[in-house]
C-alpha atoms as a PDB file:
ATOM      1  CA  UNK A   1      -7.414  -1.171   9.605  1.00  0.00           C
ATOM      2  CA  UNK A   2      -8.328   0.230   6.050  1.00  0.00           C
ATOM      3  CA  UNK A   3      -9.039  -2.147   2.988  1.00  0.00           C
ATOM      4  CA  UNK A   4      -5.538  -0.168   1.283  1.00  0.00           C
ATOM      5  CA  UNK A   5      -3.388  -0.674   4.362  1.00  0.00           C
ATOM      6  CA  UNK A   6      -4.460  -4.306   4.895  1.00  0.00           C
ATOM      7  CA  UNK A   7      -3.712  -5.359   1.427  1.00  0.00           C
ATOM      8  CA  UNK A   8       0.038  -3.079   1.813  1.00  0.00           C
ATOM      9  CA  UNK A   9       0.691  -4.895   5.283  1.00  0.00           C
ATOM     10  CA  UNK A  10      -0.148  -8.198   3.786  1.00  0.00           C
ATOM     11  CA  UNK A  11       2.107  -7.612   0.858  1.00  0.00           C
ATOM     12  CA  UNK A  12       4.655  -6.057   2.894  1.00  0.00           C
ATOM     13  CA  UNK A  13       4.613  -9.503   4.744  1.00  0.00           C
ATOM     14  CA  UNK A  14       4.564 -12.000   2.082  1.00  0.00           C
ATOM     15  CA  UNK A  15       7.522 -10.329  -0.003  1.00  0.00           C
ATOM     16  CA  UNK A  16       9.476  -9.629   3.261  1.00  0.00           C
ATOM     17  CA  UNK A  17       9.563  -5.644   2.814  1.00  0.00           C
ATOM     18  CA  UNK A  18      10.998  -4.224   6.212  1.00  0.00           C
ATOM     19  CA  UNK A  19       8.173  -0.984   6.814  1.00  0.00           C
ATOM     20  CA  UNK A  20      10.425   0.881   6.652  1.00  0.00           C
ATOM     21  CA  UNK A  21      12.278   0.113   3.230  1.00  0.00           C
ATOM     22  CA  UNK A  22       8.956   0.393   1.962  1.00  0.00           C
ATOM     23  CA  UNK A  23       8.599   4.163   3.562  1.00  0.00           C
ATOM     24  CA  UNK A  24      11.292   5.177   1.885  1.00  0.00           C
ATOM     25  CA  UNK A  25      10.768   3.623  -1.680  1.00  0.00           C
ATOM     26  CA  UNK A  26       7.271   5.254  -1.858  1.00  0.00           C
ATOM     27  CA  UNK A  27       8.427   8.418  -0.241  1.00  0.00           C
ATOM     28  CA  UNK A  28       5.809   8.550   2.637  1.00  0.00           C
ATOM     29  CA  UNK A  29       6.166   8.501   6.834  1.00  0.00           C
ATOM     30  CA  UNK A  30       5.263   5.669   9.058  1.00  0.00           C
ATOM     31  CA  UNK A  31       2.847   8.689  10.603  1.00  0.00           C
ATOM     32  CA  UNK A  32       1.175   9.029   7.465  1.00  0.00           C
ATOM     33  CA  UNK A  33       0.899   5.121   6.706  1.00  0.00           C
ATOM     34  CA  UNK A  34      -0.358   5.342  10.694  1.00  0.00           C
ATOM     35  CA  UNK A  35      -2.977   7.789   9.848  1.00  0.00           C
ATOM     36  CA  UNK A  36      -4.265   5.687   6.841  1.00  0.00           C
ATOM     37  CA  UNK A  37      -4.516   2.693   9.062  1.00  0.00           C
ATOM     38  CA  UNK A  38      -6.819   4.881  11.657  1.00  0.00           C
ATOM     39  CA  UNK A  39      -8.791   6.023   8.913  1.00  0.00           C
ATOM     40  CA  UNK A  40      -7.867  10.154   9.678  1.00  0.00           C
ATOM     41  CA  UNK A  41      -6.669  10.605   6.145  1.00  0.00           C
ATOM     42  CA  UNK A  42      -6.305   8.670   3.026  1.00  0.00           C
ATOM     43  CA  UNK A  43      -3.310   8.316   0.681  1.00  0.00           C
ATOM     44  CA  UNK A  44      -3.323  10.489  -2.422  1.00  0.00           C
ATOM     45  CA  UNK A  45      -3.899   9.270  -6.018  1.00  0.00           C
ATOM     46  CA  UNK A  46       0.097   9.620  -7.023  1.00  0.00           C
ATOM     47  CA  UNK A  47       0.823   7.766  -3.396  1.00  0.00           C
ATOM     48  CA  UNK A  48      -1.471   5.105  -4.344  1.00  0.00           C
ATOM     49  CA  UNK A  49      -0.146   4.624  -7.754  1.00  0.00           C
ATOM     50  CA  UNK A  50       3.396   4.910  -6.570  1.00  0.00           C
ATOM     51  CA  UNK A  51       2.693   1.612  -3.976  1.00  0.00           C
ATOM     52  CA  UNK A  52       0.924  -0.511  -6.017  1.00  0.00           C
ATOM     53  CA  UNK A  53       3.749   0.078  -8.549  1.00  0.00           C
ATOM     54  CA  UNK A  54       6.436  -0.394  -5.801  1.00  0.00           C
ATOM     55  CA  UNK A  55       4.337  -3.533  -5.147  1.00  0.00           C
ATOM     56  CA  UNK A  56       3.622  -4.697  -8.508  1.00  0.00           C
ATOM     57  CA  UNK A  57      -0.392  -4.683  -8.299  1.00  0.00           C
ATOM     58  CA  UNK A  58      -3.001  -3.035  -9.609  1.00  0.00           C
ATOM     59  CA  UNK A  59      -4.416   0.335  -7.834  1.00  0.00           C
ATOM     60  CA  UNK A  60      -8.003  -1.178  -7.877  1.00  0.00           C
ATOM     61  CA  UNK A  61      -6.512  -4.117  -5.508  1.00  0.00           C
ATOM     62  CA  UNK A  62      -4.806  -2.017  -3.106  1.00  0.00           C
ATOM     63  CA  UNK A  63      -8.546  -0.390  -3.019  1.00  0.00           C
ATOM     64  CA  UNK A  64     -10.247  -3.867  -2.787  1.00  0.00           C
ATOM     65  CA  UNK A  65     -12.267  -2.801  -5.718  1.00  0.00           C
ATOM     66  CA  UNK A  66     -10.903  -6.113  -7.497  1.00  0.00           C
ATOM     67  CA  UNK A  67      -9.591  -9.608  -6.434  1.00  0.00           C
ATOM     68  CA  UNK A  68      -7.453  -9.821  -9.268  1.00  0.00           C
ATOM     69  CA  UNK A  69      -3.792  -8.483  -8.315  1.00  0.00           C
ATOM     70  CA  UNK A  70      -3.270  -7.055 -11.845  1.00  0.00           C
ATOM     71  CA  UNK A  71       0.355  -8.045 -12.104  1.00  0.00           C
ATOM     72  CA  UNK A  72       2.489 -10.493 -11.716  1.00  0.00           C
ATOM     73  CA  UNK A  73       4.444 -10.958  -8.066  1.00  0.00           C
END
């Protein structure tokens, strides 16, 4: 798995988000969030803003470019 789709799943699982509630909130497909995960393509700079808004951390988290969420949970 990718840095961004470990730190999504992990959310996903600690705030008890079905995948698919997220999916729709953030207006992607489980086959893109699939592709992420295999590392054939990456999410876009509005996707990735859009989840870690949805999400309520910081971009740089999702990215593991920071340990520090950025928001509050």
């Amino acid at each position: 798995m990718s840095t961004i789709t470990d730190n999504i799943s992990r959310l996903l699982d600690e705030k008890r988000i079905p995948k698919g509630a997220f999916y729709t909130a953030v207006g992607i497909s489980s086959t893109a969030f699939s592709k992420w995960k295999l590392g054939k393509s990456k999410p876009t700079l509005e996707n990735l803003y859009t989840i870690a808004e949805y999400l309520g951390v910081s971009a740089d988290w999702l990215l593991g470019l920071s340990d520090e969420m950025g928001r509050e949970l």
